[in-house]
N, C-alpha and C. Protein backbone atom coordinates (compact mmCIF):
# COMPACT_ATOMS: atom_id res chain seq x y z
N UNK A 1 -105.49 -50.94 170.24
CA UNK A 1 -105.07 -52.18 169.64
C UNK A 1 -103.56 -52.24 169.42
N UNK A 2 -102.84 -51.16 169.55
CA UNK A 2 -101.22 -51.24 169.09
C UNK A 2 -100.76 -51.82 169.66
N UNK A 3 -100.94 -51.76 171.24
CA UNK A 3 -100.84 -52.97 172.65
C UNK A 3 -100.46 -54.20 172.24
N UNK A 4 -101.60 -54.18 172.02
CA UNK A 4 -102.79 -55.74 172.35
C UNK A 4 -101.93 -56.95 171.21
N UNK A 5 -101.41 -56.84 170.38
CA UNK A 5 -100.77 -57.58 169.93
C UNK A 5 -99.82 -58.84 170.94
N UNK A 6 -98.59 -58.01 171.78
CA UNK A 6 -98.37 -58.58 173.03
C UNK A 6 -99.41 -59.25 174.30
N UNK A 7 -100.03 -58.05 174.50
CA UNK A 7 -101.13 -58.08 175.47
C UNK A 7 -101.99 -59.97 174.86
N UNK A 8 -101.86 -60.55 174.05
CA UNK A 8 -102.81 -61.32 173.65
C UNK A 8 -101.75 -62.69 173.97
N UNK A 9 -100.73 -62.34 174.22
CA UNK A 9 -99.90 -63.47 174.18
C UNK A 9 -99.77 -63.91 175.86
N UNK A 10 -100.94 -63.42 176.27
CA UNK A 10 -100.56 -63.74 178.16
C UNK A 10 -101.14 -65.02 178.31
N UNK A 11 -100.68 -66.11 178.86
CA UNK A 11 -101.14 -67.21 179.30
C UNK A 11 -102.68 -66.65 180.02
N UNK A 12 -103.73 -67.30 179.87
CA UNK A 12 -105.06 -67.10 180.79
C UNK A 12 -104.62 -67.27 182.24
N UNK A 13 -105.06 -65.93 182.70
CA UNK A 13 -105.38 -66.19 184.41
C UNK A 13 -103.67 -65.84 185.01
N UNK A 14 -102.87 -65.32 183.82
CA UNK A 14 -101.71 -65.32 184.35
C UNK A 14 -101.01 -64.02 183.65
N UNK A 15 -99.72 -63.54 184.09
CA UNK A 15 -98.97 -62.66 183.59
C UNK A 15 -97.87 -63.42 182.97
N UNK A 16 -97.21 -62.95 181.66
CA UNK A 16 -95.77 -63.45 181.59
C UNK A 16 -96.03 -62.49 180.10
N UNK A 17 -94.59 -62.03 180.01
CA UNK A 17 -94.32 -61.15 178.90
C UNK A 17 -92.72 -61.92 178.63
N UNK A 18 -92.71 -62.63 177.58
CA UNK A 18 -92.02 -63.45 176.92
C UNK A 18 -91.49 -64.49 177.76
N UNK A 19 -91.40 -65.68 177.05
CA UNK A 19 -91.15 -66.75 177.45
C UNK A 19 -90.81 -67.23 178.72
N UNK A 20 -89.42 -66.62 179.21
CA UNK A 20 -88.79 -66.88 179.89
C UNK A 20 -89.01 -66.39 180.84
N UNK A 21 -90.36 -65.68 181.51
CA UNK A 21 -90.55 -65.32 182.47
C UNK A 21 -91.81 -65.93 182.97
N UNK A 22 -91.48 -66.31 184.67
CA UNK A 22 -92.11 -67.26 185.46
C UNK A 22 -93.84 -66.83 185.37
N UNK A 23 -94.73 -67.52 185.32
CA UNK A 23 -96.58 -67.54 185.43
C UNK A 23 -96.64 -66.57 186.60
N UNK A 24 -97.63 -65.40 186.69
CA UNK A 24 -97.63 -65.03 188.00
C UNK A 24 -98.99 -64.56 187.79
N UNK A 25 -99.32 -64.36 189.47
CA UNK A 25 -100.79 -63.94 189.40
C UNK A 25 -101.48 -62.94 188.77
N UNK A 26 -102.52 -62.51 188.92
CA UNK A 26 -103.20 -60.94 188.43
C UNK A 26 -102.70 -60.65 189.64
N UNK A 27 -102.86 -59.12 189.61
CA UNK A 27 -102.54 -58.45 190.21
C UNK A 27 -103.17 -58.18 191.25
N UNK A 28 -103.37 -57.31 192.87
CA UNK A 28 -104.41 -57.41 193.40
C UNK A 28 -105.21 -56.15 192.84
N UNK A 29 -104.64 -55.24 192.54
CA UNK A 29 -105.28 -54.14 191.98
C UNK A 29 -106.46 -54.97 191.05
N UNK A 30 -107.78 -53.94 191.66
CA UNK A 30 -108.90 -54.62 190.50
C UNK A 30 -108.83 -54.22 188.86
N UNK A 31 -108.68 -52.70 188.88
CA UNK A 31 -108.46 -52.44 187.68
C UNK A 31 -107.15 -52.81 186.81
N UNK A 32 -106.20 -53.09 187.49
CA UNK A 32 -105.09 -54.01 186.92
C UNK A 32 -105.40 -55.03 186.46
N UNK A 33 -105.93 -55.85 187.16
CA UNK A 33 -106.44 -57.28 186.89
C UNK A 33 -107.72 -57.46 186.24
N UNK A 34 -108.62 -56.58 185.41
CA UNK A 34 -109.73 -56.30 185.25
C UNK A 34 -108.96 -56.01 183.58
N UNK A 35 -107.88 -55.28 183.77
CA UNK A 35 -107.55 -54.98 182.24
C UNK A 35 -106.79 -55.94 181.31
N UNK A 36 -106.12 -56.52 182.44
CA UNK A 36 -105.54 -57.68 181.21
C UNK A 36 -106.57 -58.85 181.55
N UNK A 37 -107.40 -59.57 182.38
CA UNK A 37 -108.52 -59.96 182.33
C UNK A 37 -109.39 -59.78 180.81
N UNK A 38 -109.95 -58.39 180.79
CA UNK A 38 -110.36 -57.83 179.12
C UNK A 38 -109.71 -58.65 178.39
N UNK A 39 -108.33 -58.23 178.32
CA UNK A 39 -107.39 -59.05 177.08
C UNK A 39 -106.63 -60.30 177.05
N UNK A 40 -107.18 -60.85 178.34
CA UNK A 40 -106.89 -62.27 178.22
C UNK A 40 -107.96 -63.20 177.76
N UNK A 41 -108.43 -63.32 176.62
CA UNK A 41 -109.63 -63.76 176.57
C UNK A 41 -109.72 -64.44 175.15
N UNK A 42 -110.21 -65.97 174.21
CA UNK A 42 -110.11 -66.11 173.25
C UNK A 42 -110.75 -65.46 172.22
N UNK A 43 -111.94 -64.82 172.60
CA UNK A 43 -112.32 -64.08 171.60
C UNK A 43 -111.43 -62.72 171.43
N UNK A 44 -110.96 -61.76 172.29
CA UNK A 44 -109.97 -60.84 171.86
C UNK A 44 -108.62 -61.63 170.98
N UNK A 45 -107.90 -62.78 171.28
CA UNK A 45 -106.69 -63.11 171.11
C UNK A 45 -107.54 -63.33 169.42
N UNK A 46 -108.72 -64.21 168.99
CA UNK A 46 -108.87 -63.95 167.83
C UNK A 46 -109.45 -63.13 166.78
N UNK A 47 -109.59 -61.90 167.28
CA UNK A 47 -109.76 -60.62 166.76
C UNK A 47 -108.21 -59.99 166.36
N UNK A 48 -107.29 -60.02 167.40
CA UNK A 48 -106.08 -59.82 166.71
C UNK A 48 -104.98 -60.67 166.07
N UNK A 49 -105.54 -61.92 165.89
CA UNK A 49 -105.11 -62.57 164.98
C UNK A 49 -105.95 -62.55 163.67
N UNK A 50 -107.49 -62.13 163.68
CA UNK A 50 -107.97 -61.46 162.14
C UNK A 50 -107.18 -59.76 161.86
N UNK A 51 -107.15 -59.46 162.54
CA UNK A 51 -106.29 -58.12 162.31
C UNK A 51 -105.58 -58.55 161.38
N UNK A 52 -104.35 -59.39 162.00
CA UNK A 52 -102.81 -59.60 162.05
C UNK A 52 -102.88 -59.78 160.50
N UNK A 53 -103.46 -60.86 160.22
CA UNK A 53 -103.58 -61.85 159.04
C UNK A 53 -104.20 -60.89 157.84
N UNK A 54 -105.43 -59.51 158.31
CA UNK A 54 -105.65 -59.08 157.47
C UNK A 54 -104.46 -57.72 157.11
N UNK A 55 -103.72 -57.35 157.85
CA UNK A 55 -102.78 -56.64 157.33
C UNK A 55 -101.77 -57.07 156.65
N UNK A 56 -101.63 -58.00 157.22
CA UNK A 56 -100.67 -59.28 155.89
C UNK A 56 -100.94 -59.52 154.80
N UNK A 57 -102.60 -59.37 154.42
CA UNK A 57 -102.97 -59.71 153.00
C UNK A 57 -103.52 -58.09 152.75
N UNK A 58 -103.33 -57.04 153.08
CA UNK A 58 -103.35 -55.93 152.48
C UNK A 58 -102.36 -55.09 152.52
N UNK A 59 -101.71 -55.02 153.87
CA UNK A 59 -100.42 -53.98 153.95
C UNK A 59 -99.77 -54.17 152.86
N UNK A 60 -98.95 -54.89 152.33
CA UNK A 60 -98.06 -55.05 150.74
C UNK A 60 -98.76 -53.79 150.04
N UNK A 61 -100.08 -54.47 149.34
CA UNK A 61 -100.30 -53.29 148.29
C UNK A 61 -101.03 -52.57 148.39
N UNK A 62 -101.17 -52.10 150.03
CA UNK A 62 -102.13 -50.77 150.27
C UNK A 62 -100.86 -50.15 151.53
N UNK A 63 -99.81 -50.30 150.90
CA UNK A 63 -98.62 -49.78 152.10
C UNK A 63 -99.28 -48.33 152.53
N UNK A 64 -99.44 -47.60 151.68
CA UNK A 64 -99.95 -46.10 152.43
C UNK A 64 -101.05 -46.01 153.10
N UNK A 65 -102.16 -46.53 152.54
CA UNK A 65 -103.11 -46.53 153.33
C UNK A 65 -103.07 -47.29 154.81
N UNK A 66 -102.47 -48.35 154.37
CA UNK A 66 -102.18 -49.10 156.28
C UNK A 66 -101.45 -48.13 156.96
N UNK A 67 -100.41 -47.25 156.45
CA UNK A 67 -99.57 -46.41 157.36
C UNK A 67 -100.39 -45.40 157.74
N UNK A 68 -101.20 -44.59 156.75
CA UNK A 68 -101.91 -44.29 157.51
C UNK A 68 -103.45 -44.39 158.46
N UNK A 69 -104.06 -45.65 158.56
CA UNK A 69 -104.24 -45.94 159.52
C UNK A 69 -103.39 -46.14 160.67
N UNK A 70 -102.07 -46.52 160.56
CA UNK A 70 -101.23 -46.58 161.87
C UNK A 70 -101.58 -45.71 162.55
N UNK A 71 -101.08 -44.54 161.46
CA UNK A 71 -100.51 -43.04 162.33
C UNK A 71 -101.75 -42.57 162.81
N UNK A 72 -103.17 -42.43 162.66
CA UNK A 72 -104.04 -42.13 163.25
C UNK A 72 -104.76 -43.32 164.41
N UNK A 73 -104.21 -44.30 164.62
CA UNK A 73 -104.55 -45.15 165.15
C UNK A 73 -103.57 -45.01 166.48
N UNK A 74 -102.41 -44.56 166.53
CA UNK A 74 -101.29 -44.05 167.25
C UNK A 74 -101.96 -42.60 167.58
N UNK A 75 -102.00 -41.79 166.78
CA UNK A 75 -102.58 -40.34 167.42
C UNK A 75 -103.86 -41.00 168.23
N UNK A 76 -104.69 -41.48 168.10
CA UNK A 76 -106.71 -41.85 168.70
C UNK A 76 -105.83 -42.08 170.07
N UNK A 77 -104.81 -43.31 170.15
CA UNK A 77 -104.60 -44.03 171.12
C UNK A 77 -103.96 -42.84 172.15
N UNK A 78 -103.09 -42.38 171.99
CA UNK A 78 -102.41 -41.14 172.45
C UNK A 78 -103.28 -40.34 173.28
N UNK A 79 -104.12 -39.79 172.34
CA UNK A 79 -105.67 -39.34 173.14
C UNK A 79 -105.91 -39.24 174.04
N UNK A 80 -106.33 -40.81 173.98
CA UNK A 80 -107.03 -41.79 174.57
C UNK A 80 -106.74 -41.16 176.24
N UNK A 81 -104.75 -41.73 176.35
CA UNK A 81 -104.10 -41.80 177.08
C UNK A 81 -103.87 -40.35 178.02
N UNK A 82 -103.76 -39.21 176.90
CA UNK A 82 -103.34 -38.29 177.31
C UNK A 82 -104.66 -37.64 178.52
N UNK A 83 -105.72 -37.73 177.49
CA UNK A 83 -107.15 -37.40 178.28
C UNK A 83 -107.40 -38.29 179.87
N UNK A 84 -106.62 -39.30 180.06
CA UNK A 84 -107.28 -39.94 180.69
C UNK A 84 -106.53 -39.76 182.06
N UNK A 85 -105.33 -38.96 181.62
CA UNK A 85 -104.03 -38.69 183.15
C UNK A 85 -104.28 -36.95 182.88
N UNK A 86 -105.38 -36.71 182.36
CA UNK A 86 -105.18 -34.82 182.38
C UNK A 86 -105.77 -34.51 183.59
């Protein structure tokens, strides 16, 4: 999910990572296009906008505890990553 914040902001059916850059296709790669596919989708985009909104109304006065969910949420993801190119 640390991603996916960006990842949620892709026009459907398209690539663009901030504004000013032109609509372009998926990719031909399937699993390329299969993954932001996943996260182009309204039910993901409003899962991390309940995220968003609920760390806004708790991060303030649970600052430690949100940090540490970060930091283990950053280590899981890491993992994730590391396991998956070993």
């Amino acid at each position: 999910m640390l991603a996916r914040f960006r990842s949620s902001l892709w026009p459907s059916g398209s690539i663009s990572i901030g504004a000013s850059r032109a609509r372009q296709p998926l990719p031909d790669n399937f699993v390329h296009a299969e993954w932001i596919t996943l996260h182009d989708n309204p039910d993901f985009r409003g899962f991390v906008d309940f995220l968003r909104t609920e760390l806004d109304r708790v991060g303030p006065a649970q600052a430690d505890l949100c940090r540490d969910f970060f930091r283990r949420a950053v280590a899981l993801e890491l993992s994730f990553f590391e396991a998956a190119y070993a």
